[in-house]
PDB file of N, CA and C in Angstrom:
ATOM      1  N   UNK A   1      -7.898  31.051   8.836  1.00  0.00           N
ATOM      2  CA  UNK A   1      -8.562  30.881   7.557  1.00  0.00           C
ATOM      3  C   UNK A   1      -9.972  31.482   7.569  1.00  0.00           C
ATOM      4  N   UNK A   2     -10.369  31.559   8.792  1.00  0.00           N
ATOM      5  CA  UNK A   2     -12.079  32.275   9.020  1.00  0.00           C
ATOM      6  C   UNK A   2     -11.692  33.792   8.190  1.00  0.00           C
ATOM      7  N   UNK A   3     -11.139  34.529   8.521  1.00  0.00           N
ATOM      8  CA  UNK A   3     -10.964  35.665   8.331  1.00  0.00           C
ATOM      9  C   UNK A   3     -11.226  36.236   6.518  1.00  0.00           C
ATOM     10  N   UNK A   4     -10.795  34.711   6.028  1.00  0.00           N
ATOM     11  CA  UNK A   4     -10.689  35.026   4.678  1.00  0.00           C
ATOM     12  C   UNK A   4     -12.227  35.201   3.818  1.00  0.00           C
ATOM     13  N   UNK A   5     -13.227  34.568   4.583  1.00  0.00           N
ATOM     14  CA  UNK A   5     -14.474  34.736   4.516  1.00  0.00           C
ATOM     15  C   UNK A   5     -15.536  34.844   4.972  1.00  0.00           C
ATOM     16  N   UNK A   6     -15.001  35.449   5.848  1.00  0.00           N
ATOM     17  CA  UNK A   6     -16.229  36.663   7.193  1.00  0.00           C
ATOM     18  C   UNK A   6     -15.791  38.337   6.537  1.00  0.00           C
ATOM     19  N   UNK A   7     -16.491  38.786   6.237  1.00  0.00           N
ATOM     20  CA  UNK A   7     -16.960  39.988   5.732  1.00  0.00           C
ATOM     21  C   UNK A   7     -16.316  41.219   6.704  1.00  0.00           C
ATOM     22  N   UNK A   8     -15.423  41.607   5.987  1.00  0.00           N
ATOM     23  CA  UNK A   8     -14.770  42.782   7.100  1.00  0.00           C
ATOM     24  C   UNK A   8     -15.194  43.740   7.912  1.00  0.00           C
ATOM     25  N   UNK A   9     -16.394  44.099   8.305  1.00  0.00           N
ATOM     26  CA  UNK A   9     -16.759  44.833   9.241  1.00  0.00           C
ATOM     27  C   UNK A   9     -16.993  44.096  10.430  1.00  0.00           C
ATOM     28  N   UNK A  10     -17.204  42.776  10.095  1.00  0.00           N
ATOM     29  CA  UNK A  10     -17.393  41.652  11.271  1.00  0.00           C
ATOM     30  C   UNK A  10     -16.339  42.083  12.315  1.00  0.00           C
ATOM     31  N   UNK A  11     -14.900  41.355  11.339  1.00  0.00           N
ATOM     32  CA  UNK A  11     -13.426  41.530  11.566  1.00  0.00           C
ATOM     33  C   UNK A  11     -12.931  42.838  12.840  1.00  0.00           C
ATOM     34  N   UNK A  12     -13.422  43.696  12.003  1.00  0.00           N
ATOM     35  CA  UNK A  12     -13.390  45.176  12.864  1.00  0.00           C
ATOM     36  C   UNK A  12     -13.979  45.371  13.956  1.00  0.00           C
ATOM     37  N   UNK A  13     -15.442  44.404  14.122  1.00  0.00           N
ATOM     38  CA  UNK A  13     -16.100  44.410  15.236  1.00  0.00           C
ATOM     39  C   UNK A  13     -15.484  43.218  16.060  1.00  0.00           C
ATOM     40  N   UNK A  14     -14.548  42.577  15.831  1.00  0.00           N
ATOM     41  CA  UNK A  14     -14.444  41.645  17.394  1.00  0.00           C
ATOM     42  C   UNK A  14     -12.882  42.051  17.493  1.00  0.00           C
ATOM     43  N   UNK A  15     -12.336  43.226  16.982  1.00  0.00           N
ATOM     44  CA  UNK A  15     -11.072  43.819  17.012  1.00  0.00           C
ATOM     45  C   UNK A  15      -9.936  43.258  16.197  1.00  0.00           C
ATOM     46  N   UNK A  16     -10.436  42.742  15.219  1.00  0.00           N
ATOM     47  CA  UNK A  16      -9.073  42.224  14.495  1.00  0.00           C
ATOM     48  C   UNK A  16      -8.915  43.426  13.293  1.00  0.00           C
ATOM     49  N   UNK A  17      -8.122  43.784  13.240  1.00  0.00           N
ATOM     50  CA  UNK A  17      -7.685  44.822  12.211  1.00  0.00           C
ATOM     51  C   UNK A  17      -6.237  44.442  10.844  1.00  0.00           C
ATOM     52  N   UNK A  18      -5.542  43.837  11.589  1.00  0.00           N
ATOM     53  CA  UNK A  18      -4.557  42.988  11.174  1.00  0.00           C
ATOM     54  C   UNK A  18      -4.726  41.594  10.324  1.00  0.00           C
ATOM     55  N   UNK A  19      -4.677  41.170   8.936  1.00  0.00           N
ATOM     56  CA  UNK A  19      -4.738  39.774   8.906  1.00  0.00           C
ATOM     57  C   UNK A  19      -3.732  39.779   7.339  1.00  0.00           C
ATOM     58  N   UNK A  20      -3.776  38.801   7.282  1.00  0.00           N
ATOM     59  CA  UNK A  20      -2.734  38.259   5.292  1.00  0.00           C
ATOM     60  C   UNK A  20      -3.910  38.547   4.546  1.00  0.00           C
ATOM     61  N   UNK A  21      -3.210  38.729   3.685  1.00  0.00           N
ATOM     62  CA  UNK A  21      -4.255  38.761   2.089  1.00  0.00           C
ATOM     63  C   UNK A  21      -4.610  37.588   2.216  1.00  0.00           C
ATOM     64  N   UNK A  22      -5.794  37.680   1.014  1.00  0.00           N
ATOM     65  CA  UNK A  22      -6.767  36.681   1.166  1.00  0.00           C
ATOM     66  C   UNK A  22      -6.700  35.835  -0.294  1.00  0.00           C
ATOM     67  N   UNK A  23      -5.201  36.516  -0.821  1.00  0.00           N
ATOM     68  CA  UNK A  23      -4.529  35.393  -1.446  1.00  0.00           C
ATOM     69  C   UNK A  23      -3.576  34.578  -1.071  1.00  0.00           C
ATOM     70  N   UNK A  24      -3.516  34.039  -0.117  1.00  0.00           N
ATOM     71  CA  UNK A  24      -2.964  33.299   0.764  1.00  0.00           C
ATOM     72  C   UNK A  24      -3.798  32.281   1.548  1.00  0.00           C
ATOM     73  N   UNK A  25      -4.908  32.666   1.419  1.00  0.00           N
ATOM     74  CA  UNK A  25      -5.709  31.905   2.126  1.00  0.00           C
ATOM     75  C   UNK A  25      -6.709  31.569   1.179  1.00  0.00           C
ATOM     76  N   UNK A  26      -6.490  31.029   0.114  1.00  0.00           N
ATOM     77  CA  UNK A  26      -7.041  30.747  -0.745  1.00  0.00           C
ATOM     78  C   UNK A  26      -5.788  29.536  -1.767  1.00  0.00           C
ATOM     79  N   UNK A  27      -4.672  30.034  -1.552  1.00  0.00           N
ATOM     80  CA  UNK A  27      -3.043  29.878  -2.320  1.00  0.00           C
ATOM     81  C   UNK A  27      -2.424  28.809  -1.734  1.00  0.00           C
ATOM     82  N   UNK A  28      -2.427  28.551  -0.149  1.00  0.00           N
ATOM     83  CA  UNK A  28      -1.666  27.792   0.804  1.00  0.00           C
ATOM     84  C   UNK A  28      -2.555  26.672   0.316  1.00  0.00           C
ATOM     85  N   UNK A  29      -3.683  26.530   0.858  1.00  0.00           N
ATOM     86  CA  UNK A  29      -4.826  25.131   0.325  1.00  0.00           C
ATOM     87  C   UNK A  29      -4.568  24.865  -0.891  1.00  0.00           C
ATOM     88  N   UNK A  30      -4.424  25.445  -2.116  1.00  0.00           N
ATOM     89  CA  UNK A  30      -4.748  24.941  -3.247  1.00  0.00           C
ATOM     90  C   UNK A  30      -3.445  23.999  -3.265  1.00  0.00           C
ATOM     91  N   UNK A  31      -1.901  24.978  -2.694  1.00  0.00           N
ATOM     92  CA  UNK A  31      -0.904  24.252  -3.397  1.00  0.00           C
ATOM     93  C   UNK A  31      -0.972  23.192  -2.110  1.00  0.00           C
ATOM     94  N   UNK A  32      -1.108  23.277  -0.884  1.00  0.00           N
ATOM     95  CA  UNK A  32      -1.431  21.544  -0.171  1.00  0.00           C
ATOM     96  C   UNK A  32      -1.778  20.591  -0.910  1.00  0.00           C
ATOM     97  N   UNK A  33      -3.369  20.777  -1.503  1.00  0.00           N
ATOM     98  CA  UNK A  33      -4.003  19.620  -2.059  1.00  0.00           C
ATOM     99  C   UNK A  33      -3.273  19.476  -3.609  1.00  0.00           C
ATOM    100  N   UNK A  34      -2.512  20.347  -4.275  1.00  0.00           N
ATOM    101  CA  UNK A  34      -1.984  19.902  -5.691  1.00  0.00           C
ATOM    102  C   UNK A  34      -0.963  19.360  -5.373  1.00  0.00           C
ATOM    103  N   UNK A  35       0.090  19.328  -4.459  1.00  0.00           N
ATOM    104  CA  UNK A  35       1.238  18.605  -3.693  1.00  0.00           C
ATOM    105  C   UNK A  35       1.045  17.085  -3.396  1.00  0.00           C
ATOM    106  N   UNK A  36      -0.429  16.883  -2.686  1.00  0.00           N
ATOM    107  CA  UNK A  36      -1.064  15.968  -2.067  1.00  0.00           C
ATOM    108  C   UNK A  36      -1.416  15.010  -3.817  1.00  0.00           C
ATOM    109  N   UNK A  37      -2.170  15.566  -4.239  1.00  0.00           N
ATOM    110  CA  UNK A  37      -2.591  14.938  -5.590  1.00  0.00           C
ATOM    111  C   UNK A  37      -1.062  14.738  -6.239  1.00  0.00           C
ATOM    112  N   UNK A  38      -0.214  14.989  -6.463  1.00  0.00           N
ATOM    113  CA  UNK A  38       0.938  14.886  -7.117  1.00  0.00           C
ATOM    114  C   UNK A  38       1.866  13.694  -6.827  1.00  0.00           C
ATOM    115  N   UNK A  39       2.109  14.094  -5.109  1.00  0.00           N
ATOM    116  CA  UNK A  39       2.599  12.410  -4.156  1.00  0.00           C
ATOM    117  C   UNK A  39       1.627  11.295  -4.487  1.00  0.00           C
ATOM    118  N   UNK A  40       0.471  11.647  -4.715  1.00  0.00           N
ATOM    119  CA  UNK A  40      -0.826   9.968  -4.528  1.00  0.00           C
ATOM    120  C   UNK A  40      -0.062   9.900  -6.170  1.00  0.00           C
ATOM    121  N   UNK A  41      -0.183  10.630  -7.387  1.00  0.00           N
ATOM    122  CA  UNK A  41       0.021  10.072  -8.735  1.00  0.00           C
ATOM    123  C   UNK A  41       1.807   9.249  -8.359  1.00  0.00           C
ATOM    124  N   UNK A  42       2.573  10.153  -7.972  1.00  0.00           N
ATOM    125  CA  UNK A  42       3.710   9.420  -8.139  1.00  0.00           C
ATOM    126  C   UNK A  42       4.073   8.215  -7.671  1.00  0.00           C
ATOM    127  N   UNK A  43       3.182   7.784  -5.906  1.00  0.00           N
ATOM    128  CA  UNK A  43       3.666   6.825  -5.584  1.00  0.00           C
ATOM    129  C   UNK A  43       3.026   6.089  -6.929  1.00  0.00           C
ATOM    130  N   UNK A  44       1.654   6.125  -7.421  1.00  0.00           N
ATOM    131  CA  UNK A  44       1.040   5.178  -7.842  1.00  0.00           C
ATOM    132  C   UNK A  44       2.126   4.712  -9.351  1.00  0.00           C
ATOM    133  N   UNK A  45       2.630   5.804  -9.821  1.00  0.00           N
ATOM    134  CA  UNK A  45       3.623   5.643 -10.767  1.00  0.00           C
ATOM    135  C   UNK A  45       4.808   4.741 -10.650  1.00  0.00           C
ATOM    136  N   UNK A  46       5.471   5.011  -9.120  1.00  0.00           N
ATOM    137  CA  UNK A  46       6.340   4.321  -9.145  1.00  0.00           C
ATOM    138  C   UNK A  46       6.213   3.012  -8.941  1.00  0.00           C
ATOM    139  N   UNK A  47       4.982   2.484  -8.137  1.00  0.00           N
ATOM    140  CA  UNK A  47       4.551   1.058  -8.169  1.00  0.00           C
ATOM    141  C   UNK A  47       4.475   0.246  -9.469  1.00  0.00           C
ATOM    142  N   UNK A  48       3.678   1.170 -10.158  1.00  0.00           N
ATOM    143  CA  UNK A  48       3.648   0.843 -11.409  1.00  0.00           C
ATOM    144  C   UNK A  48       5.238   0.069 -12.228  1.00  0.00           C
ATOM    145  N   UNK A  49       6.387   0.968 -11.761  1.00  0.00           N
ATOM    146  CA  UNK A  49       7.580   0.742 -12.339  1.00  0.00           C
ATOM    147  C   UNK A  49       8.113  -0.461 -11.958  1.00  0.00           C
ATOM    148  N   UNK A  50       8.165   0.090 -10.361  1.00  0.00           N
ATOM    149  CA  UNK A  50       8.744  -1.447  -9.196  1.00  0.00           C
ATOM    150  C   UNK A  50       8.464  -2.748  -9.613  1.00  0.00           C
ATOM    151  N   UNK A  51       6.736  -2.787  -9.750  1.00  0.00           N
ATOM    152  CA  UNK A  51       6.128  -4.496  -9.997  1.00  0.00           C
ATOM    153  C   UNK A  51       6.733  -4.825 -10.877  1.00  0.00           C
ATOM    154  N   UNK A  52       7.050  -6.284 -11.082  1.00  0.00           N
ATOM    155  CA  UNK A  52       7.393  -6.866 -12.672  1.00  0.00           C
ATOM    156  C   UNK A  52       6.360  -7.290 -13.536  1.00  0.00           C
ATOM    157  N   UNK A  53       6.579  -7.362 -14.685  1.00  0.00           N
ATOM    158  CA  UNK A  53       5.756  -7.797 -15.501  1.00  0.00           C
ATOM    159  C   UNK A  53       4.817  -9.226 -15.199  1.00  0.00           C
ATOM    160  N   UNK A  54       3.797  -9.405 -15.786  1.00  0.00           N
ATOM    161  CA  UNK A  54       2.995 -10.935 -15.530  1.00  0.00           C
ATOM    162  C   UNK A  54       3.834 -12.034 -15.349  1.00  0.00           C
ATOM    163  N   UNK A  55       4.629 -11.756 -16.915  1.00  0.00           N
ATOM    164  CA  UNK A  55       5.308 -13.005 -17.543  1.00  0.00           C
ATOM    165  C   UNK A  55       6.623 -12.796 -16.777  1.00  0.00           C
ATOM    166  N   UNK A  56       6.859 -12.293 -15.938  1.00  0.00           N
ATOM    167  CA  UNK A  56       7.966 -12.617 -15.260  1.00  0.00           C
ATOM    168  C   UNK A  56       8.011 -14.094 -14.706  1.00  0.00           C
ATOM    169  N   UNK A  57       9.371 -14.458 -14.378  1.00  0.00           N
ATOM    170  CA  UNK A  57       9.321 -15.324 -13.519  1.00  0.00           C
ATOM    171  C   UNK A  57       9.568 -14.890 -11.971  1.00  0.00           C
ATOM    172  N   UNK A  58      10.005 -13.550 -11.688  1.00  0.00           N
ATOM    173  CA  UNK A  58       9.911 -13.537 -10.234  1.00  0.00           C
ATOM    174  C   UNK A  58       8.773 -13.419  -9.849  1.00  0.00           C
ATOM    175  N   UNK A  59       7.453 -12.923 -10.856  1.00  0.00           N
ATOM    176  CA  UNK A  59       6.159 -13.435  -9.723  1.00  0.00           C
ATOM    177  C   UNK A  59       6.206 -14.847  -9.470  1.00  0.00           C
ATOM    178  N   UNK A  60       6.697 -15.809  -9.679  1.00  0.00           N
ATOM    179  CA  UNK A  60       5.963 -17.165  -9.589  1.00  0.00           C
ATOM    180  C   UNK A  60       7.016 -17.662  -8.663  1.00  0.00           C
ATOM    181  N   UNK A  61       8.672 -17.173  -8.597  1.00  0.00           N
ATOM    182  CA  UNK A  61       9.142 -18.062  -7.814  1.00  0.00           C
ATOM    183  C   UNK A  61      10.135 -16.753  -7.119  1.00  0.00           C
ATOM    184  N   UNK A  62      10.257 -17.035  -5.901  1.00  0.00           N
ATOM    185  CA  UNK A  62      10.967 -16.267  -4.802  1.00  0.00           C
ATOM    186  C   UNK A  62      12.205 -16.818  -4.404  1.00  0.00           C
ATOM    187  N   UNK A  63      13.519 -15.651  -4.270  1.00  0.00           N
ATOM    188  CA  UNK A  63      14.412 -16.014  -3.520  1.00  0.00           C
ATOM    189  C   UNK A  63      14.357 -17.058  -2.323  1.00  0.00           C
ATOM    190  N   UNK A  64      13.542 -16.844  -1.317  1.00  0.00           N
ATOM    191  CA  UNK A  64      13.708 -17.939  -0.711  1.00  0.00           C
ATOM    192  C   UNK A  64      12.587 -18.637  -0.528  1.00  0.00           C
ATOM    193  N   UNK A  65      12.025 -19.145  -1.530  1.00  0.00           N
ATOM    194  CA  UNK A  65      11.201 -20.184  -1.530  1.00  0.00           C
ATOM    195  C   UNK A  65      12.272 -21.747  -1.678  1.00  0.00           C
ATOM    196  N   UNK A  66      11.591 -22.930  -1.151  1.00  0.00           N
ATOM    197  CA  UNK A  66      11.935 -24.230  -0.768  1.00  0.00           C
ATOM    198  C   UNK A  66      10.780 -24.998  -1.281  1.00  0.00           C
ATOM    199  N   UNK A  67      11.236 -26.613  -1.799  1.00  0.00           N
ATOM    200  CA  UNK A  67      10.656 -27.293  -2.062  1.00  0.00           C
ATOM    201  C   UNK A  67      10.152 -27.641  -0.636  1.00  0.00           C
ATOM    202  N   UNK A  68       8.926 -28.316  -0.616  1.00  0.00           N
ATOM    203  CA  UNK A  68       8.029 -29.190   0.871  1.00  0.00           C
ATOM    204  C   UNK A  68       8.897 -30.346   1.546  1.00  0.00           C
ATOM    205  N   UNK A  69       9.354 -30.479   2.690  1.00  0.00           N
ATOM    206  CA  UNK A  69      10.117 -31.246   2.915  1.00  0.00           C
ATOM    207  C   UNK A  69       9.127 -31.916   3.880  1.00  0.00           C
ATOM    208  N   UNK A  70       9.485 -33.430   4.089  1.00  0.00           N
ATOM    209  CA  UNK A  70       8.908 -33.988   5.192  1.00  0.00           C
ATOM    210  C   UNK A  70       9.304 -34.108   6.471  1.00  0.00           C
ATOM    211  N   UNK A  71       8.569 -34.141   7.317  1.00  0.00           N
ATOM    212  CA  UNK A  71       9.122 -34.133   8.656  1.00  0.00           C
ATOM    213  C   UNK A  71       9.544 -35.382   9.369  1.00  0.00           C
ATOM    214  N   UNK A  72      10.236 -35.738   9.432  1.00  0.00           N
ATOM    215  CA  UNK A  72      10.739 -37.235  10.532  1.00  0.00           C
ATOM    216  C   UNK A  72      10.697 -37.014  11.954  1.00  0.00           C
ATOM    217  N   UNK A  73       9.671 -37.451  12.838  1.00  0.00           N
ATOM    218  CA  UNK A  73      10.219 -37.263  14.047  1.00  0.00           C
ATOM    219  C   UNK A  73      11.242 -37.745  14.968  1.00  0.00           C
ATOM    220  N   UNK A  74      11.719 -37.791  15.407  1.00  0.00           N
ATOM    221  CA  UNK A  74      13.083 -38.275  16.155  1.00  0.00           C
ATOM    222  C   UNK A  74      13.048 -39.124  17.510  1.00  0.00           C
ATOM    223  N   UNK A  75      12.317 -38.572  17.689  1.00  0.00           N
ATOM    224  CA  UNK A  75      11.882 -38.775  18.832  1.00  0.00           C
ATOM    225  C   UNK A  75       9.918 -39.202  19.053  1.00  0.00           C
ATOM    226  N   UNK A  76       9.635 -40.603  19.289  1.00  0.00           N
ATOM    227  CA  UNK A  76       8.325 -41.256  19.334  1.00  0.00           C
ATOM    228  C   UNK A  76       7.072 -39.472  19.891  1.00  0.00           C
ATOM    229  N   UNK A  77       7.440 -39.194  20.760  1.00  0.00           N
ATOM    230  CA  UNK A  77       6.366 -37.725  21.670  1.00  0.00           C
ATOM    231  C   UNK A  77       6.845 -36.763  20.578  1.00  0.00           C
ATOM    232  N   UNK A  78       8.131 -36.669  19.981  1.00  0.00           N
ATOM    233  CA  UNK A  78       7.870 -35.079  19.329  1.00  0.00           C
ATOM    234  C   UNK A  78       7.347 -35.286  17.693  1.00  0.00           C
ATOM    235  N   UNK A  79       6.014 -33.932  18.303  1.00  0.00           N
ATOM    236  CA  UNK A  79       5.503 -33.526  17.600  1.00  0.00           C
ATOM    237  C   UNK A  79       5.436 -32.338  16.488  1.00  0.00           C
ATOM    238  N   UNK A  80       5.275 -32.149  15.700  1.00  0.00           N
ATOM    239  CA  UNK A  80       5.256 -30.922  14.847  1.00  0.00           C
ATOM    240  C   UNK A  80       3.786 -30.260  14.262  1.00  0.00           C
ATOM    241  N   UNK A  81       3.133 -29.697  15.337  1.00  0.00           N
ATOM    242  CA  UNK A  81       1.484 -29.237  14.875  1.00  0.00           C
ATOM    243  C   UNK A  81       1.504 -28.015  13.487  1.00  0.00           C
ATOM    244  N   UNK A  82       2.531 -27.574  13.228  1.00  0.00           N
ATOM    245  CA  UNK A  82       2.279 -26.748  12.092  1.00  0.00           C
ATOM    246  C   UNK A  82       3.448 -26.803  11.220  1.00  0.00           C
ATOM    247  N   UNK A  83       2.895 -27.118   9.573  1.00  0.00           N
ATOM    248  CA  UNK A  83       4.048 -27.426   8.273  1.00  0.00           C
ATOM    249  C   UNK A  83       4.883 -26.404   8.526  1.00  0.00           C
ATOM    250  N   UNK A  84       6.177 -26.995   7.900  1.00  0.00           N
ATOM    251  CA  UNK A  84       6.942 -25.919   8.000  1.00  0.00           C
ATOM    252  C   UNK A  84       6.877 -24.903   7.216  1.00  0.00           C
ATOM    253  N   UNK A  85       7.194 -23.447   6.773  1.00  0.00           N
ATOM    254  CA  UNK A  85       6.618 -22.585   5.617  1.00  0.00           C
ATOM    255  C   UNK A  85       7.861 -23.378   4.559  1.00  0.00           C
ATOM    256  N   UNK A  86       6.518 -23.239   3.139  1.00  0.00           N
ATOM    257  CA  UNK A  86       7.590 -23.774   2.136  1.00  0.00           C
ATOM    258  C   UNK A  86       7.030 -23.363   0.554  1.00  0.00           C
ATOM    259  N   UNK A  87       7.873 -23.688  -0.027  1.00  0.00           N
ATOM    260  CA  UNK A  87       7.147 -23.264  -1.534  1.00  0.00           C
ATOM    261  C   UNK A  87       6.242 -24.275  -2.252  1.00  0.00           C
ATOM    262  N   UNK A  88       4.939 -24.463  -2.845  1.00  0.00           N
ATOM    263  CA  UNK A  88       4.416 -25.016  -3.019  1.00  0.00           C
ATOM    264  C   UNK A  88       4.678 -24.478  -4.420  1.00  0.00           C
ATOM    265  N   UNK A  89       4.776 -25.604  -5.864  1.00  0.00           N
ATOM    266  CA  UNK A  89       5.246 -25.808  -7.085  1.00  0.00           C
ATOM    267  C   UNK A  89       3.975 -25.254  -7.440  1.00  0.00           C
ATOM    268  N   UNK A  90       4.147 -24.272  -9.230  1.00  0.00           N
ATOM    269  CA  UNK A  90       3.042 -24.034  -9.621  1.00  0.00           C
ATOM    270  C   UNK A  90       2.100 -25.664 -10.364  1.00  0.00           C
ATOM    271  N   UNK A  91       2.726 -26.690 -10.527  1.00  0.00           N
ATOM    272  CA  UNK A  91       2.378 -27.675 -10.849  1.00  0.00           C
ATOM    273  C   UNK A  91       1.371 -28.447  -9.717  1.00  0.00           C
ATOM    274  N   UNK A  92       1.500 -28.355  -8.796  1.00  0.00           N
ATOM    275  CA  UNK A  92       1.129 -29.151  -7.385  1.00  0.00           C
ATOM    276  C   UNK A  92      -0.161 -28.109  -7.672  1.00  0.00           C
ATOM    277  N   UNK A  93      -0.266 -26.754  -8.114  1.00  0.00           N
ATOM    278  CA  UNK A  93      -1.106 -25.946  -7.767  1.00  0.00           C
ATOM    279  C   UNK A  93      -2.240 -26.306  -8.532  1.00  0.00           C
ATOM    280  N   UNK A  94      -1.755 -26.801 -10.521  1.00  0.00           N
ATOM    281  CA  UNK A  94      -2.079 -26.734 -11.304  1.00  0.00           C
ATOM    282  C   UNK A  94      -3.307 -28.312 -11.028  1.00  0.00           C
ATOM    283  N   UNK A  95      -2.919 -29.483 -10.251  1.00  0.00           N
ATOM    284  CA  UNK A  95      -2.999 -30.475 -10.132  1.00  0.00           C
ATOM    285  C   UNK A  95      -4.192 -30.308  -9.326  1.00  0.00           C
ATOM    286  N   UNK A  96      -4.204 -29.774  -8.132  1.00  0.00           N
ATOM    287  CA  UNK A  96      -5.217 -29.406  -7.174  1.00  0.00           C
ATOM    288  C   UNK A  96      -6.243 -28.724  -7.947  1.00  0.00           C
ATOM    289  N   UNK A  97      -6.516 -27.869  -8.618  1.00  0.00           N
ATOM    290  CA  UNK A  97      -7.390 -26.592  -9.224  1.00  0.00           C
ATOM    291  C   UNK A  97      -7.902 -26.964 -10.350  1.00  0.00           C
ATOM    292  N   UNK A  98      -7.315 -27.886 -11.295  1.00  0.00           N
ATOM    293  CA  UNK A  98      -7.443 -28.211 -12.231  1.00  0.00           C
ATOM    294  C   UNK A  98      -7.545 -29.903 -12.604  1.00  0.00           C
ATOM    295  N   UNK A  99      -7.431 -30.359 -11.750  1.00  0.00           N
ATOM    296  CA  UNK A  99      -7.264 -31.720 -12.136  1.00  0.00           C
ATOM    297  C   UNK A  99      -8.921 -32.505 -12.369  1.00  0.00           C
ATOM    298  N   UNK A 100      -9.102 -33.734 -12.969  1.00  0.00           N
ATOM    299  CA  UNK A 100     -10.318 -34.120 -13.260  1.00  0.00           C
ATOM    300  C   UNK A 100     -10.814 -35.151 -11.931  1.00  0.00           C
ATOM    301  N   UNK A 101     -10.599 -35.123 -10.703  1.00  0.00           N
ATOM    302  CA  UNK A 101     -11.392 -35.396  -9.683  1.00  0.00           C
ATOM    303  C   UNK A 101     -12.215 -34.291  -9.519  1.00  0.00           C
ATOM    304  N   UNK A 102     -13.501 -35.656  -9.129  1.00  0.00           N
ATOM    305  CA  UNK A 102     -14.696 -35.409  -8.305  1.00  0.00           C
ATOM    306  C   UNK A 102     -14.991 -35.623  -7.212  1.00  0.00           C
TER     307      UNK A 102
END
């Protein structure tokens, strides 16, 4: 790519005589970065498509989401140091965030 803008007598002086037009080296970059700009718009397009709407209900509730279950131990020593993963209700959410305790 030097070649395309070092001044040809340079060229001649460190023996290069041979090179591509210097529409090519000007042509290859442009269509890289318009390729490049084209993939960034589309993924962003297709995300756009994929997500669902606000008012969906699959934002709010997931295939495998579960109500909170409690744990019984079985045994007096066994322990359980971390909840199990579970779905927490948008109501439970609404109650916490919103409710009138101080």
């Amino acid at each position: 790519m030097i070649w395309a803008y070092v001044p040809e007598p340079w060229l001649h002086s460190i023996g290069m005589f041979y090179y591509l037009s210097w529409y090519r080296a000007l042509a290859v970059p442009t269509y890289v970065m318009v390729t490049i700009v084209l993939a960034i718009g589309f993924y962003i397009g297709l995300s756009f498509m994929v997500t669902p709407p606000p008012t969906s209900l699959n934002t709010i509730f997931v295939e495998h989401s579960r109500e909170l279950s409690r744990f019984e131990p079985s045994v007096e020593g066994d322990e359980q140091p971390i909840e199990p993963l579970s779905y927490i209700g948008i109501y439970q959410i609404n109650d916490l965030m919103f409710s009138d305790q101080n």
